[in-house]
PDB file of N, CA and C in Angstrom:
ATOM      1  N   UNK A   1      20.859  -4.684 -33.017  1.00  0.00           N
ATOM      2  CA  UNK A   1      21.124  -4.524 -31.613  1.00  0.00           C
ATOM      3  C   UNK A   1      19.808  -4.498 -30.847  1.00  0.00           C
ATOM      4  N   UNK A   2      19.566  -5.069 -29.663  1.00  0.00           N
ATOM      5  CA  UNK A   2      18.637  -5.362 -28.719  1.00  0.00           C
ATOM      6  C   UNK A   2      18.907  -4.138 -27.578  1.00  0.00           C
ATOM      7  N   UNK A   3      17.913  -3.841 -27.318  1.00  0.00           N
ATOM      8  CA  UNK A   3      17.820  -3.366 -25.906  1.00  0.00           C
ATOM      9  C   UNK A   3      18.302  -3.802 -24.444  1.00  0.00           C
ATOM     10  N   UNK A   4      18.718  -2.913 -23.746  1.00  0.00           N
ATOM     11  CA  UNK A   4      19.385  -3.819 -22.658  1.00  0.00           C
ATOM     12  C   UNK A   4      18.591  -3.529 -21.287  1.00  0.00           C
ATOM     13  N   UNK A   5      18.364  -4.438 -20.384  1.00  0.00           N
ATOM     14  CA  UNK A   5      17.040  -3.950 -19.671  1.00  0.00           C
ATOM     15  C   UNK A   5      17.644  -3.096 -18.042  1.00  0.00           C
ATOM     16  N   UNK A   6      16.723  -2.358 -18.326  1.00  0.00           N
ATOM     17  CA  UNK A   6      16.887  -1.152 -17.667  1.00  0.00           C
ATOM     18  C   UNK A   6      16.881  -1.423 -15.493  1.00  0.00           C
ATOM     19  N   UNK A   7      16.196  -2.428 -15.593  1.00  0.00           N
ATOM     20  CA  UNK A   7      16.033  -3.151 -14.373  1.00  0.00           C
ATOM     21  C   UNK A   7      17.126  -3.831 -13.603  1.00  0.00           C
ATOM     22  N   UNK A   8      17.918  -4.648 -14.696  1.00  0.00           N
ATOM     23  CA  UNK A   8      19.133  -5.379 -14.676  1.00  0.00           C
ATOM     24  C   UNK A   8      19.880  -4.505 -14.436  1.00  0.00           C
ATOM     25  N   UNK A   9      19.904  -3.583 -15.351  1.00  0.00           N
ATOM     26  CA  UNK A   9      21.364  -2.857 -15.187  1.00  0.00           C
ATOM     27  C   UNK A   9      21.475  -2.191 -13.801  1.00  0.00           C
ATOM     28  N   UNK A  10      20.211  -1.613 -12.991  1.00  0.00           N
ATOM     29  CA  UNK A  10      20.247  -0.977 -12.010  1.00  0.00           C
ATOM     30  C   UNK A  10      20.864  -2.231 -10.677  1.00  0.00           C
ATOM     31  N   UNK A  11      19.911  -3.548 -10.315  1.00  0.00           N
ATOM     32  CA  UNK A  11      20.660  -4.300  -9.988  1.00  0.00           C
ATOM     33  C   UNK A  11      21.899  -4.789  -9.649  1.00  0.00           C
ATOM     34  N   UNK A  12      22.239  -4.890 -10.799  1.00  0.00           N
ATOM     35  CA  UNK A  12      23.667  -5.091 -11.186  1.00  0.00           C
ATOM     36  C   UNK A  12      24.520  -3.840 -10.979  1.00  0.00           C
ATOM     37  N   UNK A  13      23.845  -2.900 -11.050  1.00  0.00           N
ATOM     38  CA  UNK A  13      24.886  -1.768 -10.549  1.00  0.00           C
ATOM     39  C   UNK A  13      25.210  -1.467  -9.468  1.00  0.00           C
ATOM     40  N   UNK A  14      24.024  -2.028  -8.593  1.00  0.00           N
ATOM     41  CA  UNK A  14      24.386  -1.255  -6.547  1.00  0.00           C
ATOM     42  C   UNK A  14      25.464  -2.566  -6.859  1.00  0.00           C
ATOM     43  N   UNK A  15      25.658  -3.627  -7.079  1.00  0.00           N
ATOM     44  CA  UNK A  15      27.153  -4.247  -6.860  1.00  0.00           C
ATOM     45  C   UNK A  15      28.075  -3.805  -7.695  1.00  0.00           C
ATOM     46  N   UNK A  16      28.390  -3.064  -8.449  1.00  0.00           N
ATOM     47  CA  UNK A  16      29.093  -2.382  -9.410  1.00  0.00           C
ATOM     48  C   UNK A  16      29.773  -2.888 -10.674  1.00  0.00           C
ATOM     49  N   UNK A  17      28.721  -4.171 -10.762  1.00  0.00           N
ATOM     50  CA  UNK A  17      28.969  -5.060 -11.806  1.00  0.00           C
ATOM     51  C   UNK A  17      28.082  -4.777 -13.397  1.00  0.00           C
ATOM     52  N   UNK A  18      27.521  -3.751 -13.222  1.00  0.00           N
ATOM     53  CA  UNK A  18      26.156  -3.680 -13.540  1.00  0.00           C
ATOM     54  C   UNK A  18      27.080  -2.465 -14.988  1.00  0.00           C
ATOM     55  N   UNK A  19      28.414  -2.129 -14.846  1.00  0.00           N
ATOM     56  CA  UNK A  19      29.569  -1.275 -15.450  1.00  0.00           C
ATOM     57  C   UNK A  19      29.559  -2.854 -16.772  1.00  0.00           C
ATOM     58  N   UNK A  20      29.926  -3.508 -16.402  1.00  0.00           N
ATOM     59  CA  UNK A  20      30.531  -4.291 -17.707  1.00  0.00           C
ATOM     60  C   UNK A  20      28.823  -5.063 -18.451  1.00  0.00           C
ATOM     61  N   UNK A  21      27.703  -4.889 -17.717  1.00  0.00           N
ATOM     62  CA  UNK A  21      26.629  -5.108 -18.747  1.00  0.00           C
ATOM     63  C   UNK A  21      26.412  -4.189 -19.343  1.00  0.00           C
ATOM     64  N   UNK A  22      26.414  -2.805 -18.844  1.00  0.00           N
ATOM     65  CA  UNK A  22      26.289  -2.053 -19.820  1.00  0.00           C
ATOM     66  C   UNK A  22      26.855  -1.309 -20.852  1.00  0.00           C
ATOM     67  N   UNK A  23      28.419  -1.395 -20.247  1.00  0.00           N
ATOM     68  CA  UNK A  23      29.487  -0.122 -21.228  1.00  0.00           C
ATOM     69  C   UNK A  23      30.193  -1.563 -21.326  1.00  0.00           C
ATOM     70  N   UNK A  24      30.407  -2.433 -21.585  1.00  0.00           N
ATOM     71  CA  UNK A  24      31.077  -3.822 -22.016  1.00  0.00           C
ATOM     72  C   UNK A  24      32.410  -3.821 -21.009  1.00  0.00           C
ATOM     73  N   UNK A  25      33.359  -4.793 -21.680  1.00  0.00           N
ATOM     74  CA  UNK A  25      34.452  -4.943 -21.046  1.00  0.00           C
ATOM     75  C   UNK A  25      35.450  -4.080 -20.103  1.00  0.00           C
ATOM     76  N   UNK A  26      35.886  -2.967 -21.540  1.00  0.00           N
ATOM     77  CA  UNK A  26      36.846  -1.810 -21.256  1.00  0.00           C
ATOM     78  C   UNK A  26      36.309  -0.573 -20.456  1.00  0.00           C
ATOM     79  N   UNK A  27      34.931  -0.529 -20.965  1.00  0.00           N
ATOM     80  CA  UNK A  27      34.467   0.361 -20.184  1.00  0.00           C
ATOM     81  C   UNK A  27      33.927   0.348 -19.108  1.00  0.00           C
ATOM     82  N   UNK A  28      33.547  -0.914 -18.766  1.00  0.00           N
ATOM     83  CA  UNK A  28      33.558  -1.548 -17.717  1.00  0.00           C
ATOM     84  C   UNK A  28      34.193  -1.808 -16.044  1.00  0.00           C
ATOM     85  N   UNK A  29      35.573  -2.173 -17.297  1.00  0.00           N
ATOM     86  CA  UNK A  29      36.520  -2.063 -16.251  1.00  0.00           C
ATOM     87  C   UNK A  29      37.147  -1.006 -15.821  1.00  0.00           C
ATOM     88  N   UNK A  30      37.068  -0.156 -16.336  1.00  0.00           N
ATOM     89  CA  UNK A  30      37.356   1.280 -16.215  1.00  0.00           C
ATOM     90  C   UNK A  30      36.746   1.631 -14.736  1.00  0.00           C
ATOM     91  N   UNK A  31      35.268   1.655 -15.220  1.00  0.00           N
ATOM     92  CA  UNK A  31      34.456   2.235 -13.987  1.00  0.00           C
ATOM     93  C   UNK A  31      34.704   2.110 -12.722  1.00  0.00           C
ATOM     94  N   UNK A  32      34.590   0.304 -12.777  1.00  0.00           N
ATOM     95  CA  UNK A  32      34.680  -0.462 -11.616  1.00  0.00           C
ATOM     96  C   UNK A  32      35.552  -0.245 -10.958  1.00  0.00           C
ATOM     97  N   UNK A  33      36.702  -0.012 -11.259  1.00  0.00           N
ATOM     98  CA  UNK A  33      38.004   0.085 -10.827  1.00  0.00           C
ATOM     99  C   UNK A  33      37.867   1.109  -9.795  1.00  0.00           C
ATOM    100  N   UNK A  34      37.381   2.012 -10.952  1.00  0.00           N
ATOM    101  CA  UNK A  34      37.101   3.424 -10.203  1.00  0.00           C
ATOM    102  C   UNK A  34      36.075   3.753  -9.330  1.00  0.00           C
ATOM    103  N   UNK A  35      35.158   2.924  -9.041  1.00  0.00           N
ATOM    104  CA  UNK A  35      34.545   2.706  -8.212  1.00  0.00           C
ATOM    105  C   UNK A  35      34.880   1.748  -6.578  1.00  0.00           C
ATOM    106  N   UNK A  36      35.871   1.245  -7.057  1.00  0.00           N
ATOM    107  CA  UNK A  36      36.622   0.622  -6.368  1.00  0.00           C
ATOM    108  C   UNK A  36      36.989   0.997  -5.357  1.00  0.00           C
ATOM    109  N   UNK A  37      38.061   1.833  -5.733  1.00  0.00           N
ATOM    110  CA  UNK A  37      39.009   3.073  -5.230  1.00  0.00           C
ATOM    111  C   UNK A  37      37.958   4.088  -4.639  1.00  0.00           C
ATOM    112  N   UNK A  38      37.241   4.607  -5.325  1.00  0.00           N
ATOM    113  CA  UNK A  38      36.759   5.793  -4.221  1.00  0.00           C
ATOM    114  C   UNK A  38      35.561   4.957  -3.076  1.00  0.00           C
ATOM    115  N   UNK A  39      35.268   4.120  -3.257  1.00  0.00           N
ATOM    116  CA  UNK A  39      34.843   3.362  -2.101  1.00  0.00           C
ATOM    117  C   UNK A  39      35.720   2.716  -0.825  1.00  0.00           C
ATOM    118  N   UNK A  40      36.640   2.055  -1.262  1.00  0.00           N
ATOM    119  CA  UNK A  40      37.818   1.980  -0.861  1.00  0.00           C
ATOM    120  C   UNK A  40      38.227   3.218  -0.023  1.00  0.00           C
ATOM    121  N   UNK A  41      38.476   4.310  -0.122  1.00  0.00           N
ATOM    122  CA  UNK A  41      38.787   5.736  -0.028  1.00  0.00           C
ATOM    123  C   UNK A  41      37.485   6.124   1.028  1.00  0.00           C
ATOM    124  N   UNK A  42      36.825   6.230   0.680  1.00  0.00           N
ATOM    125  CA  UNK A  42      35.816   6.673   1.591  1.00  0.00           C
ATOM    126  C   UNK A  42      35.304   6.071   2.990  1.00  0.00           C
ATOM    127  N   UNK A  43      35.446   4.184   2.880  1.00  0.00           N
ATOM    128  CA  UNK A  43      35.846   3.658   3.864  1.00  0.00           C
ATOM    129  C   UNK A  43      36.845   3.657   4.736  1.00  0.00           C
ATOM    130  N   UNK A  44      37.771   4.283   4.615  1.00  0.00           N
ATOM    131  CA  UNK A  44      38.537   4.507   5.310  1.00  0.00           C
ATOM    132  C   UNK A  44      38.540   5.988   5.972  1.00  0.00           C
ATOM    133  N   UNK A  45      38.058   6.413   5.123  1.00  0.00           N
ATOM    134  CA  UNK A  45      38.217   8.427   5.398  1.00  0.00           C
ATOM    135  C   UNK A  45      37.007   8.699   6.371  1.00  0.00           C
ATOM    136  N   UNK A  46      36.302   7.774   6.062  1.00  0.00           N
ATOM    137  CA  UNK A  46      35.042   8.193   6.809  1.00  0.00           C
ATOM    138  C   UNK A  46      34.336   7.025   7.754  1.00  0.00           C
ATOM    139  N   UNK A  47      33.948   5.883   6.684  1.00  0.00           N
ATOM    140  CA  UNK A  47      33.225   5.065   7.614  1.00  0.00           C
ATOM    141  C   UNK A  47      32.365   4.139   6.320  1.00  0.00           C
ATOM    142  N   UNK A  48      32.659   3.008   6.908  1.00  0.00           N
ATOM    143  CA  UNK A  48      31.972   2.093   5.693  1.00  0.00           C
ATOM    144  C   UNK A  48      30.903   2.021   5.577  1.00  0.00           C
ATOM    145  N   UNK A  49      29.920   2.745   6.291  1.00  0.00           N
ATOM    146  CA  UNK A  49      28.294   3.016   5.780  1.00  0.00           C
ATOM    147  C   UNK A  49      28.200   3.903   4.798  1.00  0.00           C
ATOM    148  N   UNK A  50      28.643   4.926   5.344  1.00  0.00           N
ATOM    149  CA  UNK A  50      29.033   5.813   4.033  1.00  0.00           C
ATOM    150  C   UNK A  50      29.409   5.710   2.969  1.00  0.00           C
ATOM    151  N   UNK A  51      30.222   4.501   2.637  1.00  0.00           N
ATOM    152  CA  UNK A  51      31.325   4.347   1.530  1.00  0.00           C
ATOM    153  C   UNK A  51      29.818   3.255   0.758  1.00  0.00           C
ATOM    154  N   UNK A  52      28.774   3.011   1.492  1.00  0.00           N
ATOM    155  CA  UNK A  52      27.523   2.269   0.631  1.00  0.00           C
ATOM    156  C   UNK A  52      27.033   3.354  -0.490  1.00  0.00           C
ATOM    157  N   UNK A  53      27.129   4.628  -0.098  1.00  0.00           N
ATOM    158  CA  UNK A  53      26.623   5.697  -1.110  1.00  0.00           C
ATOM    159  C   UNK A  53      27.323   5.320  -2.386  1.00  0.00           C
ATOM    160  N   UNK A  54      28.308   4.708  -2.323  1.00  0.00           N
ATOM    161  CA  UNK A  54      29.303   5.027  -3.837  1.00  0.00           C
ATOM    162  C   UNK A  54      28.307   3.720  -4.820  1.00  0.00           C
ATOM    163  N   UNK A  55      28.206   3.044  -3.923  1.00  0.00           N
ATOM    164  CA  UNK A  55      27.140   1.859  -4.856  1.00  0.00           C
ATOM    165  C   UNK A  55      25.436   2.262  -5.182  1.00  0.00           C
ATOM    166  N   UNK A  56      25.311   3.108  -4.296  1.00  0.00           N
ATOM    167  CA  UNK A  56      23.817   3.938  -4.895  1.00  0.00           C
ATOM    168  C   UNK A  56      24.183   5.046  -6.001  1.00  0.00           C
ATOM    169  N   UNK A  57      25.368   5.285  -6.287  1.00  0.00           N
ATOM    170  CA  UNK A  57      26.185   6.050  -7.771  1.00  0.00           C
ATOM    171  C   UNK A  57      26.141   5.381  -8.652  1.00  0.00           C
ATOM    172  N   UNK A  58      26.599   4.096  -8.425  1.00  0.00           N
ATOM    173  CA  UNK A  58      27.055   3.299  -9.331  1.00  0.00           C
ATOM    174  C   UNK A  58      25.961   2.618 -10.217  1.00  0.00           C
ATOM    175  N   UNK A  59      25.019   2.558  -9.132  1.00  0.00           N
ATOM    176  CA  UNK A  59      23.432   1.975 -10.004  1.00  0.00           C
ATOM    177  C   UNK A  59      22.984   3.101 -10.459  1.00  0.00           C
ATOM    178  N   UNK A  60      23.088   4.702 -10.368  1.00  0.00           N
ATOM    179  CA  UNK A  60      22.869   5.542 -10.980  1.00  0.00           C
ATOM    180  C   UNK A  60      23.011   5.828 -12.581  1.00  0.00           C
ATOM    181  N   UNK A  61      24.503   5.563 -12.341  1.00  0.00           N
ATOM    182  CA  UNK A  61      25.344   5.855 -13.550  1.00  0.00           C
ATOM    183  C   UNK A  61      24.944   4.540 -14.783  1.00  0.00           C
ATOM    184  N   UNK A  62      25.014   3.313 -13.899  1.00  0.00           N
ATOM    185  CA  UNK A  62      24.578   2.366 -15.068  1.00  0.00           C
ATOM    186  C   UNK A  62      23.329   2.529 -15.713  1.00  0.00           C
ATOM    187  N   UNK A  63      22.112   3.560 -14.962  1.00  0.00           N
ATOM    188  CA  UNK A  63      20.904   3.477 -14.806  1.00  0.00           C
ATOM    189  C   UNK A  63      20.877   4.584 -16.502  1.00  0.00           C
ATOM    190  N   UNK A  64      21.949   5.967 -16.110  1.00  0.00           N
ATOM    191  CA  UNK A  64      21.784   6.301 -17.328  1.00  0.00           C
ATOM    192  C   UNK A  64      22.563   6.267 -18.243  1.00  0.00           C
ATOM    193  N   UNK A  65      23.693   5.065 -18.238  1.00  0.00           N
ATOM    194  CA  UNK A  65      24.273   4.606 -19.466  1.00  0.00           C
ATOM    195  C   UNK A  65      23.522   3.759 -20.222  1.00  0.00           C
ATOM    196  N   UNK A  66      22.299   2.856 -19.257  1.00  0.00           N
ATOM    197  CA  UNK A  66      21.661   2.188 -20.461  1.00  0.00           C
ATOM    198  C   UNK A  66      20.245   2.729 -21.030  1.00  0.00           C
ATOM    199  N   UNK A  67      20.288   4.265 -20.407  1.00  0.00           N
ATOM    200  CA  UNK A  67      19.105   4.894 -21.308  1.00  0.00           C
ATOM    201  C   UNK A  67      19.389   5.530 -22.025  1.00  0.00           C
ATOM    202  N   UNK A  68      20.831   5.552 -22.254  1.00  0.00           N
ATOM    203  CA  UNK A  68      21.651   6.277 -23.665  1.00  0.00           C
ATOM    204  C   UNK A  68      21.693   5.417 -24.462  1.00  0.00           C
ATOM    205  N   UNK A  69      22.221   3.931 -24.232  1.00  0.00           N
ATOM    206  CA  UNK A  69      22.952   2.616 -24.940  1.00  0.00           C
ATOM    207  C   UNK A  69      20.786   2.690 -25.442  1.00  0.00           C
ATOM    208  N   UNK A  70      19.727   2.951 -24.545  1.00  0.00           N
ATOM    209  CA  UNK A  70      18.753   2.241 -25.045  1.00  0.00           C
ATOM    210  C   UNK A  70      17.891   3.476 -26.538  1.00  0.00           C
ATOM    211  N   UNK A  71      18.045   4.858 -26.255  1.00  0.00           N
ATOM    212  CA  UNK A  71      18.311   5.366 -27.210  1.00  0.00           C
ATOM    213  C   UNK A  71      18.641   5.566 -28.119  1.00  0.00           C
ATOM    214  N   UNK A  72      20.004   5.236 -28.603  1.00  0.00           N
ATOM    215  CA  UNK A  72      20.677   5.125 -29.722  1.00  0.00           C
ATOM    216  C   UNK A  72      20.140   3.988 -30.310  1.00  0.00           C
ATOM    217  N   UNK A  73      19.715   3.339 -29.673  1.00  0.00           N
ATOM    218  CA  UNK A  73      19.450   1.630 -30.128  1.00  0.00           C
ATOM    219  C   UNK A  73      17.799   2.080 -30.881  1.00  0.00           C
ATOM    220  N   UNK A  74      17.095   2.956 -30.076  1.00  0.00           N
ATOM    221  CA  UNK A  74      15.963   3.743 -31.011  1.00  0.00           C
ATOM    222  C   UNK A  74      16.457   4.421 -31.975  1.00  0.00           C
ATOM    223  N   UNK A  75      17.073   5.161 -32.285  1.00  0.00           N
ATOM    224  CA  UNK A  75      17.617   5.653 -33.109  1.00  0.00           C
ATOM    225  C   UNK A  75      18.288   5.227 -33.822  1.00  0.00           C
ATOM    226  N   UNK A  76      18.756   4.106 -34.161  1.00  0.00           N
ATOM    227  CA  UNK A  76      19.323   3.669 -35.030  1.00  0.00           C
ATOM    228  C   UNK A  76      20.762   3.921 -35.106  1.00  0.00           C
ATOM    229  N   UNK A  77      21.090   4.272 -34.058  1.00  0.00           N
ATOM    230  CA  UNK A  77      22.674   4.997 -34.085  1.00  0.00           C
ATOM    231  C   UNK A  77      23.821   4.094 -33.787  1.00  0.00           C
ATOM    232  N   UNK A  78      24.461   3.576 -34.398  1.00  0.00           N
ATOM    233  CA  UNK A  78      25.913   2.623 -33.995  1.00  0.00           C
ATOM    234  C   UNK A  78      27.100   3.218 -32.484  1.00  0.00           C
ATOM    235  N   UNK A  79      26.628   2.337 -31.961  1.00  0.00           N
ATOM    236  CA  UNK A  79      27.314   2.627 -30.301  1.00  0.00           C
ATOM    237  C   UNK A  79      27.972   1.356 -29.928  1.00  0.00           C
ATOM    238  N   UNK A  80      28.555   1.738 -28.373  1.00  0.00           N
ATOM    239  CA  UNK A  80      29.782   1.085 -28.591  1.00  0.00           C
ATOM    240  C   UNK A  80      29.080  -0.151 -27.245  1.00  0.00           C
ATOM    241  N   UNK A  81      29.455  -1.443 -27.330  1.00  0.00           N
ATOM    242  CA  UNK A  81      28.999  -2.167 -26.257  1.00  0.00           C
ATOM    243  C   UNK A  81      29.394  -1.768 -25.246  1.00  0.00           C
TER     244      UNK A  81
END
């Protein structure tokens, strides 16, 4: 297993795409979804500038799923795409 770059994933995450490079398909789609929805949700509740915060989360979260995914990958540890 290769490393997955830490740059990309952040990228790819303020669009919230940045979920299926790093946690693969299922987990992926999981996120997104759910990122979806509470953006979705917040644009409406509040105001769609606001609802930009959920995509500065989202590059968060990818930011430290792939310094876990890049860890284990030091470690030698079997993880999940």
């Amino acid at each position: 297993m290769s490393k997955k770059s830490v740059g990309l994933a952040v990228v790819l995450g303020l669009f919230a795409i940045g979920f299926f490079y790093v946690g693969g398909f299922k987990k992926g789609l999981i996120a997104f979804i759910a990122a979806s929805i509470v953006s979705w949700l917040i644009s409406f509740a509040v105001s769609l500038e606001v609802a930009i915060v959920v995509n500065f989360a989202c590059a968060f979260i990818c930011y430290k799923w792939v310094q876990e995914y890049n860890a284990a990958v030091d470690q030698n540890m079997p993880t999940q795409p």
